[in-house]
Every structure is written in C-alpha cells, then in structure tokens.
C-alpha atoms as a PDB file:
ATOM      1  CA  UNK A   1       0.000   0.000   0.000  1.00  0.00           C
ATOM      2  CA  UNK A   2       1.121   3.425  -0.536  1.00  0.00           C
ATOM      3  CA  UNK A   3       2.103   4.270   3.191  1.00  0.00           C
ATOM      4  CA  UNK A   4       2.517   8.095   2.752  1.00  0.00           C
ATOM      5  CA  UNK A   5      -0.413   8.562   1.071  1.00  0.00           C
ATOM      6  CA  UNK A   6      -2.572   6.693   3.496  1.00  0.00           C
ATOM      7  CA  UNK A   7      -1.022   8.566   5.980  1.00  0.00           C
ATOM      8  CA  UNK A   8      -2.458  11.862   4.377  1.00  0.00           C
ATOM      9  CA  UNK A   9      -5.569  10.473   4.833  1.00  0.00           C
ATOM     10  CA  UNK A  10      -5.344   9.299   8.608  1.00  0.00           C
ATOM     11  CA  UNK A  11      -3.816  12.931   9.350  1.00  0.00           C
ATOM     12  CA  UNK A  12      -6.601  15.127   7.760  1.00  0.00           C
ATOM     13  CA  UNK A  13      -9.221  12.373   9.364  1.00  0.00           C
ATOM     14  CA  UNK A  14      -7.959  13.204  12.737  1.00  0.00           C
ATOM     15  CA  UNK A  15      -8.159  17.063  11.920  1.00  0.00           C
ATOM     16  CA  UNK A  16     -11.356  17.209  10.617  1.00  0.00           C
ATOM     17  CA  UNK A  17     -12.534  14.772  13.441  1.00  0.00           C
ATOM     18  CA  UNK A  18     -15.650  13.287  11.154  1.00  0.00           C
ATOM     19  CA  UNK A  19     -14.811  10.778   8.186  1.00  0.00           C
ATOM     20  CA  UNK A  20     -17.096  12.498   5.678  1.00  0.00           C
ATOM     21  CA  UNK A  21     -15.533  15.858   5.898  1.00  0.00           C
ATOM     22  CA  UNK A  22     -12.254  14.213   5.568  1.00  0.00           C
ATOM     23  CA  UNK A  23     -13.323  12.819   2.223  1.00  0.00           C
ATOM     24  CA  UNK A  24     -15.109  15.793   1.188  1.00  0.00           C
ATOM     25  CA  UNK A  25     -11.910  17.862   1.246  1.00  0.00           C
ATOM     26  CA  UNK A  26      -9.919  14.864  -0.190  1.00  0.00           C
ATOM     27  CA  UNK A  27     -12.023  14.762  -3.277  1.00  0.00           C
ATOM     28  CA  UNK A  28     -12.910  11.385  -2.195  1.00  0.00           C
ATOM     29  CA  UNK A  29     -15.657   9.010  -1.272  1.00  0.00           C
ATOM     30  CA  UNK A  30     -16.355   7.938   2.620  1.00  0.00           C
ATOM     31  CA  UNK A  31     -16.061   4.130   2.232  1.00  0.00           C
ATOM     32  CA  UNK A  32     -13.007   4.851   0.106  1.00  0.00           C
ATOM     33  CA  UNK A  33     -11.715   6.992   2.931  1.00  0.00           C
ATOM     34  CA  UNK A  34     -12.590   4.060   5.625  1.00  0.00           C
ATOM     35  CA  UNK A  35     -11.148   1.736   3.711  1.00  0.00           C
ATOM     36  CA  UNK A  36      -7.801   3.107   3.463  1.00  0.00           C
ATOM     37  CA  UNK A  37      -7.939   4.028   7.362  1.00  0.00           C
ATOM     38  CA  UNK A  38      -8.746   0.127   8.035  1.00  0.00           C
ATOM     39  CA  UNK A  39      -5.972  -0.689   5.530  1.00  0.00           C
ATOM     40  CA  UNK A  40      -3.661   1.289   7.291  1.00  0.00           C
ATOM     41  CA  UNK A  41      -4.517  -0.198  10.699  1.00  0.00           C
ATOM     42  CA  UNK A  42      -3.978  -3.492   9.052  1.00  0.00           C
ATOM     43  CA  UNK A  43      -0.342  -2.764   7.745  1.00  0.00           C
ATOM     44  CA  UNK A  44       0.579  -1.220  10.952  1.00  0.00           C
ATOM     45  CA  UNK A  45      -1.434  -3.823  13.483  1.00  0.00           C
ATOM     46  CA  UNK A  46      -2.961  -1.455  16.043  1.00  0.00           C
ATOM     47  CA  UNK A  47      -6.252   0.252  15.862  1.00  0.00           C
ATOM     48  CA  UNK A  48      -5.647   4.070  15.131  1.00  0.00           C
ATOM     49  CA  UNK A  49      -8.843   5.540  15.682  1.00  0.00           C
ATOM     50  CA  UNK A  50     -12.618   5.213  17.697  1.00  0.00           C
ATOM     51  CA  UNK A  51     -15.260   5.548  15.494  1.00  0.00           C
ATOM     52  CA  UNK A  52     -18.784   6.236  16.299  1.00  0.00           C
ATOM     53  CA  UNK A  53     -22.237   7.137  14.131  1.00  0.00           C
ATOM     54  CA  UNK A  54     -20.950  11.174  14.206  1.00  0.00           C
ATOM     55  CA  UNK A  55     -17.136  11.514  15.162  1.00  0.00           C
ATOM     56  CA  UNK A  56     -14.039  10.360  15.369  1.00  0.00           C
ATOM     57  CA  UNK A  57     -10.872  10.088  17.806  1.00  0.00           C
ATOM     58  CA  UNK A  58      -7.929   8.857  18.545  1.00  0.00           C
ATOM     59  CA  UNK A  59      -6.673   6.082  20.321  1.00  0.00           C
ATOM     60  CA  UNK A  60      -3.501   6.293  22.326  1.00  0.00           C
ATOM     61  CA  UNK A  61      -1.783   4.842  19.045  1.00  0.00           C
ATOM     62  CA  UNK A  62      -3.512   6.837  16.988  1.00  0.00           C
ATOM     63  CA  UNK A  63      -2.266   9.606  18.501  1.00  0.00           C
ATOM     64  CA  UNK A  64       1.280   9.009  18.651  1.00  0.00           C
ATOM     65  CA  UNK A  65       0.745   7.935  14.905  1.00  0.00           C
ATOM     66  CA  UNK A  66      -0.892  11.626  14.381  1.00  0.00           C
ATOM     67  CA  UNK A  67       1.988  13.212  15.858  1.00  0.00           C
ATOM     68  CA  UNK A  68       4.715  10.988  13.641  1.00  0.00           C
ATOM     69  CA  UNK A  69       2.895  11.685  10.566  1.00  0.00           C
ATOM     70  CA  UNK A  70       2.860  15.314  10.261  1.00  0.00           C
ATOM     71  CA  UNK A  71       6.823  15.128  10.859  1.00  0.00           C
ATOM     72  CA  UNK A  72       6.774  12.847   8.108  1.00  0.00           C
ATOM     73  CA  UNK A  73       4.427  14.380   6.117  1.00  0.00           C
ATOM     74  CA  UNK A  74       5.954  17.991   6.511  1.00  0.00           C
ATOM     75  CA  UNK A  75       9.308  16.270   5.766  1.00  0.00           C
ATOM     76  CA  UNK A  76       8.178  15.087   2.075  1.00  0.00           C
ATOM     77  CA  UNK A  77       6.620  18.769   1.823  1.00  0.00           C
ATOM     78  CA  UNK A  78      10.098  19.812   2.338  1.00  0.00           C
ATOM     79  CA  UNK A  79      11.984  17.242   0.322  1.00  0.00           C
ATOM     80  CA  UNK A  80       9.200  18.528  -2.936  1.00  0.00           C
ATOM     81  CA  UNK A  81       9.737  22.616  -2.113  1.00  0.00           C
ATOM     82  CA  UNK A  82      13.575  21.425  -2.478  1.00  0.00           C
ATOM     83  CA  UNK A  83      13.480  20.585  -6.107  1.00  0.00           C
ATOM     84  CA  UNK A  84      10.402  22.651  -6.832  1.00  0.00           C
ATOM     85  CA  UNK A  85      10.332  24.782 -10.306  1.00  0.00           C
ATOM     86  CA  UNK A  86       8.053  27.022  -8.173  1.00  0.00           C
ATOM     87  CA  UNK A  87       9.301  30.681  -7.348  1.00  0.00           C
ATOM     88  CA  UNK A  88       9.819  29.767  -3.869  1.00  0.00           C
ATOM     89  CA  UNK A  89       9.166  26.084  -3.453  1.00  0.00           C
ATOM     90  CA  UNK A  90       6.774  26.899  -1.075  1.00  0.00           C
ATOM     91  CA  UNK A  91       3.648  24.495  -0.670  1.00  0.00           C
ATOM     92  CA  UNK A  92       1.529  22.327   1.269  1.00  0.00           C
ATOM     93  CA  UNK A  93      -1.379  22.814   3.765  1.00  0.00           C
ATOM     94  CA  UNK A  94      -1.100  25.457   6.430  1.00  0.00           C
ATOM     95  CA  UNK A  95      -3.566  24.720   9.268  1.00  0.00           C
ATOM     96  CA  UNK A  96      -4.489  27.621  11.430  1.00  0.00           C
ATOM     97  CA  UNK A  97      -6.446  28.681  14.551  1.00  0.00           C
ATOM     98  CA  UNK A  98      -7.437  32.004  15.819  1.00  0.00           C
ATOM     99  CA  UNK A  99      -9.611  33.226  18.391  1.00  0.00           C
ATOM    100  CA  UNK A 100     -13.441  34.703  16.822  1.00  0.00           C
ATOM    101  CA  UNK A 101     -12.765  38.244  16.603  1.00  0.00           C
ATOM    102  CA  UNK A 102      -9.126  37.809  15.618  1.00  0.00           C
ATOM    103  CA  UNK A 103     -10.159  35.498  13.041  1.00  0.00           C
ATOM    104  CA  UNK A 104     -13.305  37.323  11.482  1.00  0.00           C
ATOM    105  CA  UNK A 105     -11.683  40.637  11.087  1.00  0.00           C
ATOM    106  CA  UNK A 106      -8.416  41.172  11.121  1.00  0.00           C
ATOM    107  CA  UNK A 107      -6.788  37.716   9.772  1.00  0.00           C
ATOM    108  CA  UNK A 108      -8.666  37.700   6.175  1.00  0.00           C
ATOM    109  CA  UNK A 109      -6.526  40.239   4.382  1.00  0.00           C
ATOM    110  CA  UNK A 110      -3.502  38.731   5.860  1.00  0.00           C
ATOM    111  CA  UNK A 111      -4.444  35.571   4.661  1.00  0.00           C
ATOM    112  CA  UNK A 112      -4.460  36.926   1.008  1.00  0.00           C
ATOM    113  CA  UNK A 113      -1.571  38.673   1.634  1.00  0.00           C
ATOM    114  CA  UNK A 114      -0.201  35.062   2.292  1.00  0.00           C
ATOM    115  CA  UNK A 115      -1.771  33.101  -0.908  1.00  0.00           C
ATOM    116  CA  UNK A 116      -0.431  36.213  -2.959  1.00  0.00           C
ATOM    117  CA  UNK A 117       3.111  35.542  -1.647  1.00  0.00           C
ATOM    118  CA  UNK A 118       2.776  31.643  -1.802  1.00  0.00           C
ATOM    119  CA  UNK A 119       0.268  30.615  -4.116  1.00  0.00           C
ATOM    120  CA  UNK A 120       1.318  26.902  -3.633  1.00  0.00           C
ATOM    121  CA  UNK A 121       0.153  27.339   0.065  1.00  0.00           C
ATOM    122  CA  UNK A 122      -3.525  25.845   1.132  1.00  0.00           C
ATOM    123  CA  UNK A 123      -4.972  27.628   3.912  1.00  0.00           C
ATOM    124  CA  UNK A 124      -7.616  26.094   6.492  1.00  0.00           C
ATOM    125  CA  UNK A 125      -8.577  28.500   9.525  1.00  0.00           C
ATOM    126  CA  UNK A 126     -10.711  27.168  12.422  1.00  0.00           C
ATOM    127  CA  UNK A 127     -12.408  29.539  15.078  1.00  0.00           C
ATOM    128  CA  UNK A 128     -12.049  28.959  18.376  1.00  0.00           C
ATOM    129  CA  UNK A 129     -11.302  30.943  21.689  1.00  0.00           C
ATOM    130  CA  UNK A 130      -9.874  28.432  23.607  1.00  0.00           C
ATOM    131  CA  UNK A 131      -6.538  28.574  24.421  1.00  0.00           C
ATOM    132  CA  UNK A 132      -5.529  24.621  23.801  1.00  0.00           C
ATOM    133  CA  UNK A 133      -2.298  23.362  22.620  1.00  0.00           C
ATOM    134  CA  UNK A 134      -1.864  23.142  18.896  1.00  0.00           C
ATOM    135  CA  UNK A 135      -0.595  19.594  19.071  1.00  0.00           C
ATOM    136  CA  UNK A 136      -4.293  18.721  20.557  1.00  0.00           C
ATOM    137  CA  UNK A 137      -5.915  21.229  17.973  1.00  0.00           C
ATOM    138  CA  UNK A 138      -4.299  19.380  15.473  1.00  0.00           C
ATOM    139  CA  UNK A 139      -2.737  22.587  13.872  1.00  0.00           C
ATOM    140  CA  UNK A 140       0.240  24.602  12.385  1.00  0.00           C
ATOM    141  CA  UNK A 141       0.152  27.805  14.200  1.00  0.00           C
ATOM    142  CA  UNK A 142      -2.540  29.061  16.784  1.00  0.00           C
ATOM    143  CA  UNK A 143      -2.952  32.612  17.282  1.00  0.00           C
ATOM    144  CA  UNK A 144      -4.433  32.528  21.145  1.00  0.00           C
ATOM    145  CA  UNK A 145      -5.315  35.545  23.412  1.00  0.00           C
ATOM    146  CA  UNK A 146      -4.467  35.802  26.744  1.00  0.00           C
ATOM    147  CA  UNK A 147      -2.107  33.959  29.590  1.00  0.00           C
ATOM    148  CA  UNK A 148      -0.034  31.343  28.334  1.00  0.00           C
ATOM    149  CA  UNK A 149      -0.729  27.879  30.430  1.00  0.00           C
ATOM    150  CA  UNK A 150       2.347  25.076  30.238  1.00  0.00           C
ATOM    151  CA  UNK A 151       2.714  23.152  26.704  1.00  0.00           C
ATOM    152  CA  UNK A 152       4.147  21.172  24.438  1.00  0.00           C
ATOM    153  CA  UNK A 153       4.531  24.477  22.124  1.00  0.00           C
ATOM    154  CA  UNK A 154       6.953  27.315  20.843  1.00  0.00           C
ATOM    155  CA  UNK A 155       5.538  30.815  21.779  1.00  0.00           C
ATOM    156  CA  UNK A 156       6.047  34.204  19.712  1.00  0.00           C
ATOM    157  CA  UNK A 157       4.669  37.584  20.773  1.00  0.00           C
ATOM    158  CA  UNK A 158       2.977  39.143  17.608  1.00  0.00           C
ATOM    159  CA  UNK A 159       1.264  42.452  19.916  1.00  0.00           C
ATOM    160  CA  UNK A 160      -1.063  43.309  22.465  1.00  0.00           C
ATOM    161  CA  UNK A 161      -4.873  43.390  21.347  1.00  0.00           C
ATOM    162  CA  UNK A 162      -6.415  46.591  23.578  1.00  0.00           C
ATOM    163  CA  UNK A 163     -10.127  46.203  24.923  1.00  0.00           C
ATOM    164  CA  UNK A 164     -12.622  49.619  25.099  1.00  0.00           C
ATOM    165  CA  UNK A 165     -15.996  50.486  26.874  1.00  0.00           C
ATOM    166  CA  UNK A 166     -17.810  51.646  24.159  1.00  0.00           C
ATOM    167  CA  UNK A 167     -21.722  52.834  23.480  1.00  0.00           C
ATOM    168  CA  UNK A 168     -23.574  54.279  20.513  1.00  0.00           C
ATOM    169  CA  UNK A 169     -24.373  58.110  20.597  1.00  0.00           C
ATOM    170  CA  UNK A 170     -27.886  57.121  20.438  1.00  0.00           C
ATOM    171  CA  UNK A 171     -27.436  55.615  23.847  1.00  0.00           C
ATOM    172  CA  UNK A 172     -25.692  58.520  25.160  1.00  0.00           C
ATOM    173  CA  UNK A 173     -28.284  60.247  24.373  1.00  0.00           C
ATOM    174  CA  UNK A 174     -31.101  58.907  26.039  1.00  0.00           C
ATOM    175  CA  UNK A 175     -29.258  57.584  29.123  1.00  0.00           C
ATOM    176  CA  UNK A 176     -26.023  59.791  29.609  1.00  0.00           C
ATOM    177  CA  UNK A 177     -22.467  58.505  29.594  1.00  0.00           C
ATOM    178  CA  UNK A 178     -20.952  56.979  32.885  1.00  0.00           C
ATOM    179  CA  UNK A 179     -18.489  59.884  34.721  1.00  0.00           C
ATOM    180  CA  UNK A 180     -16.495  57.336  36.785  1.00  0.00           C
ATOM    181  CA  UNK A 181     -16.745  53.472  37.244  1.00  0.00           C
ATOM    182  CA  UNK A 182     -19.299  53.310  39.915  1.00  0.00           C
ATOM    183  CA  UNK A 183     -21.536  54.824  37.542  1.00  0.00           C
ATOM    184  CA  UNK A 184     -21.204  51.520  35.361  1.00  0.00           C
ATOM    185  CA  UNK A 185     -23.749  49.922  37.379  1.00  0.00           C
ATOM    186  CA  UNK A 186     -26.974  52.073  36.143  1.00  0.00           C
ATOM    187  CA  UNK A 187     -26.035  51.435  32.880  1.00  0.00           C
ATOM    188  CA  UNK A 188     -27.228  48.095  31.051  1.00  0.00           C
ATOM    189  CA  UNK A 189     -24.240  45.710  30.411  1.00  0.00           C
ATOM    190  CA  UNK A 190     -24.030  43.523  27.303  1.00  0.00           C
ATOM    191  CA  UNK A 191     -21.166  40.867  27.531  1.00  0.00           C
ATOM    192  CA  UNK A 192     -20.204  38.113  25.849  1.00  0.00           C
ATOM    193  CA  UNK A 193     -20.520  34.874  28.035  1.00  0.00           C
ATOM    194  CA  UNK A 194     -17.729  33.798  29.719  1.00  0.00           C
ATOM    195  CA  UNK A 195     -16.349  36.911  30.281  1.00  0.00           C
ATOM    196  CA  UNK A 196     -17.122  39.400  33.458  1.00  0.00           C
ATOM    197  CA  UNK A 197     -18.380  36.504  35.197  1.00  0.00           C
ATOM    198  CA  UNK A 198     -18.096  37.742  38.586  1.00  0.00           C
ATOM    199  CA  UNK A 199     -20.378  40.580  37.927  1.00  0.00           C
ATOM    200  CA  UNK A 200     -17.468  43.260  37.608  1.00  0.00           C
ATOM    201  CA  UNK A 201     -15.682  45.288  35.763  1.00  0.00           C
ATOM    202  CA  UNK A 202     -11.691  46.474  36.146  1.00  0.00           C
ATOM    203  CA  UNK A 203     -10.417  49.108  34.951  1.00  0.00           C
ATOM    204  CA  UNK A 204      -7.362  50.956  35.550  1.00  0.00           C
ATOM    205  CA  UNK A 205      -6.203  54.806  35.602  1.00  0.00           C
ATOM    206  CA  UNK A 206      -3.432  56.699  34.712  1.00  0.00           C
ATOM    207  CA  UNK A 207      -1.310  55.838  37.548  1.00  0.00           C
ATOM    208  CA  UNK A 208      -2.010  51.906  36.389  1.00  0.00           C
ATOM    209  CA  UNK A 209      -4.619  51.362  39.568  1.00  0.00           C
ATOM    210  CA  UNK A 210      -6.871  49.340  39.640  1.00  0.00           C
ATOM    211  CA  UNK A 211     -10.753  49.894  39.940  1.00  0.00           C
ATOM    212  CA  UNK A 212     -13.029  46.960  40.136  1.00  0.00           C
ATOM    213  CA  UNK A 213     -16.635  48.519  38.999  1.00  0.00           C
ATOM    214  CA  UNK A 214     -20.124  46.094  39.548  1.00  0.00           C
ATOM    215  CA  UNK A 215     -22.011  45.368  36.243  1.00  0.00           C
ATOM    216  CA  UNK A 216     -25.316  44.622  34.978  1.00  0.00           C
ATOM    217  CA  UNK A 217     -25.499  42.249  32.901  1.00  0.00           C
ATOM    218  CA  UNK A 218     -28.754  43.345  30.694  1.00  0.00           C
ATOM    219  CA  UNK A 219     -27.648  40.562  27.385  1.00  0.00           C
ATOM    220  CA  UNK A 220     -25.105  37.927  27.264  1.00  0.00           C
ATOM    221  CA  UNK A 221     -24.487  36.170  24.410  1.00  0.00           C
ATOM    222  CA  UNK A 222     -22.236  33.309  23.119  1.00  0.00           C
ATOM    223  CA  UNK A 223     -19.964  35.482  20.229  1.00  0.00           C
ATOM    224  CA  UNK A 224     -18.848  38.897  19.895  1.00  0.00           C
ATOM    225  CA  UNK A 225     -20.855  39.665  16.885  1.00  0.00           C
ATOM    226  CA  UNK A 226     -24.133  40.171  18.718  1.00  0.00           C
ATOM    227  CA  UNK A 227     -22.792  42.667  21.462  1.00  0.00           C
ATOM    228  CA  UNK A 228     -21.303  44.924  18.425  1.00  0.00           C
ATOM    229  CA  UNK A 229     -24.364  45.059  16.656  1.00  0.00           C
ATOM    230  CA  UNK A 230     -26.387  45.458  20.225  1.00  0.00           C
ATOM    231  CA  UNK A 231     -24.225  48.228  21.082  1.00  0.00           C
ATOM    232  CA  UNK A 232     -24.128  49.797  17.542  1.00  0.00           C
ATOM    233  CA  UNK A 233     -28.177  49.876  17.850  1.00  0.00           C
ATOM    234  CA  UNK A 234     -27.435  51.524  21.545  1.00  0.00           C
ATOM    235  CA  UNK A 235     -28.729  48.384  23.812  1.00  0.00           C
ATOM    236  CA  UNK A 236     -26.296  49.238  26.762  1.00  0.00           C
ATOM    237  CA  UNK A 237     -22.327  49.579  27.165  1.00  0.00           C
ATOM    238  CA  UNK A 238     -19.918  47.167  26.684  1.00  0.00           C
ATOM    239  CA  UNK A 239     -16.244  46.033  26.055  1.00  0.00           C
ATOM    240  CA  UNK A 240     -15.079  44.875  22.840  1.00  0.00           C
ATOM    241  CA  UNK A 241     -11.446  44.055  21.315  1.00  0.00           C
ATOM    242  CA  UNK A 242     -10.558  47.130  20.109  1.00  0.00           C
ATOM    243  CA  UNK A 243      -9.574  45.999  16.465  1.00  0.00           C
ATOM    244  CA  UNK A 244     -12.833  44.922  15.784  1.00  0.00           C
ATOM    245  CA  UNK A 245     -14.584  48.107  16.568  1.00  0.00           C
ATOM    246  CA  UNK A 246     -11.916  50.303  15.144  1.00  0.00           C
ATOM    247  CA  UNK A 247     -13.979  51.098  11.894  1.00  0.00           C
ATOM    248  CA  UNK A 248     -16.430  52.284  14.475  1.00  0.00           C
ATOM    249  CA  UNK A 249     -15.264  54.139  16.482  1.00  0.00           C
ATOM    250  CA  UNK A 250     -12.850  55.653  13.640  1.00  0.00           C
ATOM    251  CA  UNK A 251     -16.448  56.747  12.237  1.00  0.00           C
ATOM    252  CA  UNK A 252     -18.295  57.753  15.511  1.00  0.00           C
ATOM    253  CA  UNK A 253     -20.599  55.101  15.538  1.00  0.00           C
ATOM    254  CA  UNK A 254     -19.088  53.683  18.906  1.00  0.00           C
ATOM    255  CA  UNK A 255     -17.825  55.794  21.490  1.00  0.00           C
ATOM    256  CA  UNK A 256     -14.836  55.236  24.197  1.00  0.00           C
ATOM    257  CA  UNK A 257     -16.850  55.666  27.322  1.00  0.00           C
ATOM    258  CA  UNK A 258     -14.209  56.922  30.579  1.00  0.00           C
ATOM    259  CA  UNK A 259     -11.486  57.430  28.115  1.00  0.00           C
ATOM    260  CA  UNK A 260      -9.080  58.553  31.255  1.00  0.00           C
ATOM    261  CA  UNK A 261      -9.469  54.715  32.510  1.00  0.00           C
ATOM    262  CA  UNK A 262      -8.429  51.644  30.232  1.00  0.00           C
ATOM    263  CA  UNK A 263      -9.895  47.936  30.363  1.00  0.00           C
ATOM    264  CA  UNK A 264      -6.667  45.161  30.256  1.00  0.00           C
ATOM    265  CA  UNK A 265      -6.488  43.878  27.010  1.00  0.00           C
ATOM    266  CA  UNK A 266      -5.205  40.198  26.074  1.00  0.00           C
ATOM    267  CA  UNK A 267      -1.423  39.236  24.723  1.00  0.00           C
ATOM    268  CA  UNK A 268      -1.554  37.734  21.580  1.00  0.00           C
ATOM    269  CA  UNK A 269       0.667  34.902  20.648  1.00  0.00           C
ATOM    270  CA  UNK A 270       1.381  32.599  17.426  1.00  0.00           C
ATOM    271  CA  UNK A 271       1.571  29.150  19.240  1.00  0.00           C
ATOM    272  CA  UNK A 272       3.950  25.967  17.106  1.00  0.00           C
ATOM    273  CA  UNK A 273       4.312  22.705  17.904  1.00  0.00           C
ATOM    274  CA  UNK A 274       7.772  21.839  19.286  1.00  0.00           C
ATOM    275  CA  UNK A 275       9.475  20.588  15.954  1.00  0.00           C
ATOM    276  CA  UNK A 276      12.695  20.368  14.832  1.00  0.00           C
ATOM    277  CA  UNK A 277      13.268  21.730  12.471  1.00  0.00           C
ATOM    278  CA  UNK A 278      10.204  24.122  11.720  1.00  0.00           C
ATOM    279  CA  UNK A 279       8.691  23.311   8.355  1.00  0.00           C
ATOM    280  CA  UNK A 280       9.763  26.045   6.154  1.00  0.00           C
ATOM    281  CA  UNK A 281       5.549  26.597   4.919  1.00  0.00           C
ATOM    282  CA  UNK A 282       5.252  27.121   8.614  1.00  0.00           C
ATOM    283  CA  UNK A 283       7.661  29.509   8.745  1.00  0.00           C
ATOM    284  CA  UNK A 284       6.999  31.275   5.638  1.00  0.00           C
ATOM    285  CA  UNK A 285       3.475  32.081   7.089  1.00  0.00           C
ATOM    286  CA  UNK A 286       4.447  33.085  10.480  1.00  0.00           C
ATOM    287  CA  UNK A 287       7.121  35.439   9.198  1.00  0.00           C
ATOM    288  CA  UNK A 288       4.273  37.425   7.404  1.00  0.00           C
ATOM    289  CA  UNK A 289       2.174  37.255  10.728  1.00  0.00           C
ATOM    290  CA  UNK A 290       4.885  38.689  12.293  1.00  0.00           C
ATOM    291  CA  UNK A 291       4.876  41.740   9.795  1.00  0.00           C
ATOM    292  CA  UNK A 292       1.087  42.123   9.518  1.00  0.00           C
ATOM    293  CA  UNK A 293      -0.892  41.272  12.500  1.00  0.00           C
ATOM    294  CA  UNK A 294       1.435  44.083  15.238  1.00  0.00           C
ATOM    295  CA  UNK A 295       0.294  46.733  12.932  1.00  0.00           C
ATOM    296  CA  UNK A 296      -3.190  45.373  12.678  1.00  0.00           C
ATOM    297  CA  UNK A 297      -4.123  45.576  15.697  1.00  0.00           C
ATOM    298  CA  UNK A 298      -2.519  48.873  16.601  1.00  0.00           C
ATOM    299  CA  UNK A 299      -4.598  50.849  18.651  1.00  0.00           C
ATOM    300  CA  UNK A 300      -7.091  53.196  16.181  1.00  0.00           C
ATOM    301  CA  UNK A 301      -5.742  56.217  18.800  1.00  0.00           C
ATOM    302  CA  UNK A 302      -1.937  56.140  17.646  1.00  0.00           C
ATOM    303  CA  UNK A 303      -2.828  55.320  13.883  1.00  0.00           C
ATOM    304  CA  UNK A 304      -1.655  58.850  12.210  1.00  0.00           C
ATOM    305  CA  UNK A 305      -4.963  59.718  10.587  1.00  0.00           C
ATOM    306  CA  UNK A 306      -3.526  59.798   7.290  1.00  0.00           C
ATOM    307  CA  UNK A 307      -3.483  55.894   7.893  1.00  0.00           C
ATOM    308  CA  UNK A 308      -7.380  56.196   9.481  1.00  0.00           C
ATOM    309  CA  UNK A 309      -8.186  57.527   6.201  1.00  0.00           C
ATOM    310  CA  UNK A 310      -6.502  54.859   3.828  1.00  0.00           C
ATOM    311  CA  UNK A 311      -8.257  51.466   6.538  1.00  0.00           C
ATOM    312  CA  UNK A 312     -11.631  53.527   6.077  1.00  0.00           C
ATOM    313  CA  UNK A 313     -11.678  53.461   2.637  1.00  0.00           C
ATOM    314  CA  UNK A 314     -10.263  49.996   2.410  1.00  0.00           C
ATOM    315  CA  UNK A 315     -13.507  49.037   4.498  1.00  0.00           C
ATOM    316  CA  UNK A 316     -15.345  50.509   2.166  1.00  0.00           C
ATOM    317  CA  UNK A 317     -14.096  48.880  -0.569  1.00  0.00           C
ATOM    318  CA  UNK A 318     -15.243  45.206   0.651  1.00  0.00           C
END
C-alpha cells in the first residue's frame, strides 16, 4: 500500500474529526476513505482511531501515529519545495487557529496577503477561543489571546490586542455617559458569556490602579458579533477588542466611554508545535504574521490619521 499517502488520509481524518468531511476535502468518497484508514490499521497492526455514528478520535496509538505523521508528512513537503520549479518552493497545507474576533476581522486580508506571496500554500482557519495546545488542535500555528498555560509548544509575541468600553451616541443620548466606574452599574451591560463573570468590571487609571466597577449584565451572548451590533443599535455599554470596533469608532458610531481609565487587554501569541526543524511553509506564514498582524491591531488612537483615512476606505471597498 502506498504508506505516505494513506497517511495523508489518517492525518486530515484526525483534523477534521468526522470521516465524511475528511473525504469531502480529499475529493474522495467515505467508504473509500474508511477503507484506506482500516488498511492502514492493518499494515501497521494497532487500531488508530474510535469511530462512532458522528465523530471520530484517537486512540492512544492513533495519537502518537498523528503526531509521527505530520513530521513525516511535513518532511516530504520539504523534500518537494527542495526541487520545486516554483518561485519559492513553497507548498503544502497550512492549518491555522485564531480566536473569533481575531479570526473574522483582522486575519482575512492577511491571509491573502499570504496566498499572494505563496500561491502553492492551502490555507484552512478554524475559530475557536480556547486557548488549547496546537498539538491537541491538530494545527500549524494558533494565534491565542491571553495567559499562556504550560505546553508542548513554541511561543512568539505578535502584539497586544487593547479592549474599550464603548456605546452608541444614540445611547448617550437617552441615558447619559458613565463619569467614573461606579456609575457603570446604572447602565445596562451587554457581555459576551464567559467573560465578566463575577459581575465586575476592572479598569485601571493613569497611575495603572486598579478599579473593580459592579455590572449589569442586561444581554449575554455566546460570540462577539451580537454585542457589536447590540451596542451599535445603543442596547447598553460594553467592552469589545478594540480591532474589531476600530472602523467604528474611527467613524463615531461607537464611542470610548471613561477614556481617562483603560480595560486590560489580552497578549496575543502565534503558538507551534515543538518541531525540529520548523517546516519552512510554517515559517513562511508566520514570518508574514509577524509583519502584519502588530500593525493590525494597533490601537485606532496612535494610527496617524492619514493611515485612518486609507483602513476607512479599504472598508469601504469590501
């Protein structure tokens, strides 16, 4: 049997997590799929993978195998880029993950920016805002928000995504703007679940204080999406990532409610698997997330407004 390419299979299986999706992107059918997967298990003599009526997963083997096959697998990409006729000799499948409001708004240029430089490259980006290890997530790079926990990963710093307390004029207008962070409290809060759980709200001065104000919590909801739009139509107050409201409040649409007091905003990081060495593909694309993403999530306040003039009217050319 042709090992490698079986192995293709097995690995995109276990990323996709559902045999027919597998197939779908392999241009293949599902029994032919299963059949190579059972094949495989076969040649190598140990069941690889758990398979019930809707998913898939991996069994201790199987993920050890997982883990050996992409080393393999980026290794051929390698050995192909090495006598490639293309420009660059860059190729392959890139698999990325990115937290939702990361993902939706500022990645999609970038990833152009990265098919224009390596049109060899396939791209795959999955949405997700938990911070898990990209060996588990079954990806090349992970762009993940927040504190770092312990893994089996390579960290780089790409920037520091700012939050804002923000309302529509429209809501101003009809219920006044808070004047210090007790006032928070009369105002109606929308959140996105998850965060602000305990019911407050900290925010720090100029002197880097902190002030822990109460909140309430008038809509919650499961993605960031809704609480723009609620706040856009002047629902309540709330606290989004600043790059995807900059268009906003750029425009006036949103406004940055106690602008002498800041809300902590979230490290961003490009998470690898530990790998030695690093596929060139994988480097190629994080060396143009390292040049992108820092200035794309600049804060809107220190963009000269030259620059606030060229990102408006690139918004409104989409």
């Amino acid at each position: 049997m042709d090992v490698l390419a079986a192995m293709r299979i097995f690995v995109r299986v276990v990323e996709r997590g559902n045999l027919s999706r597998a197939a779908k992107d392999l241009g293949l059918g599902q029994p032919t799929v299963s059949d190579r997967i059972e094949r495989l298990e076969r040649h190598l003599g140990v069941k690889l993978l758990l398979r019930s009526t809707r998913a898939v997963s991996c069994t201790d083997e199987g993920s050890l195998f997982y883990q050996k096959s992409k080393i393999v697998l980026d290794a051929a990409d390698e050995a192909h880029a090495a006598v490639s006729p293309e420009a660059d000799g860059i190729r392959g499948r890139i698999r990325l993950a990115a937290p939702h409001g990361v993902g939706e708004v500022v990645l999609p240029p970038i990833l152009a920016a990265i098919r224009e430089r390596h049109p060899q490259l396939r791209l795959e980006l999955v949405l997700n805002d938990e911070l898990i290890d990209p060996v588990t997530e079954g990806v090349d790079i992970s762009l993940r928000l927040g504190q770092l926990v312990d893994g089996s990963f390579g960290a780089h710093r790409l920037g520091h995504v700012r939050r804002v307390l923000v309302a529509s004029p429209a809501y101003i207008e009809r219920h006044g703007a808070p004047r210090e962070p007790a006032d928070i409290v009369a105002h109606a809060f929308v959140r996105v679940a998850g965060l602000f759980t305990d019911g407050r709200l900290v925010l720090r001065d100029g002197t880097n204080a902190s002030h822990s104000a109460p909140i309430d919590v008038a809509i919650g909801v499961s993605h960031w999406r809704p609480v723009y739009e609620l706040l856009l139509g002047g629902a309540g107050i709330g606290v989004l990532q600043e790059p995807v409201c900059a268009d906003a409040l750029a425009r006036g649409t949103l406004v940055r409610l106690l602008p002498g007091y800041t809300v902590p905003g979230f490290e961003l990081h490009a998470l690898l698997p530990v790998t030695r060495p690093v596929p060139s593909k994988t480097r190629a694309v994080l060396t143009i997330l390292e040049a992108h993403l820092p200035r794309a999530i600049e804060p809107i306040a220190d963009v000269p407004a030259a620059v606030r003039t060229r990102r408006d009217a690139a918004l409104d050319a989409r």
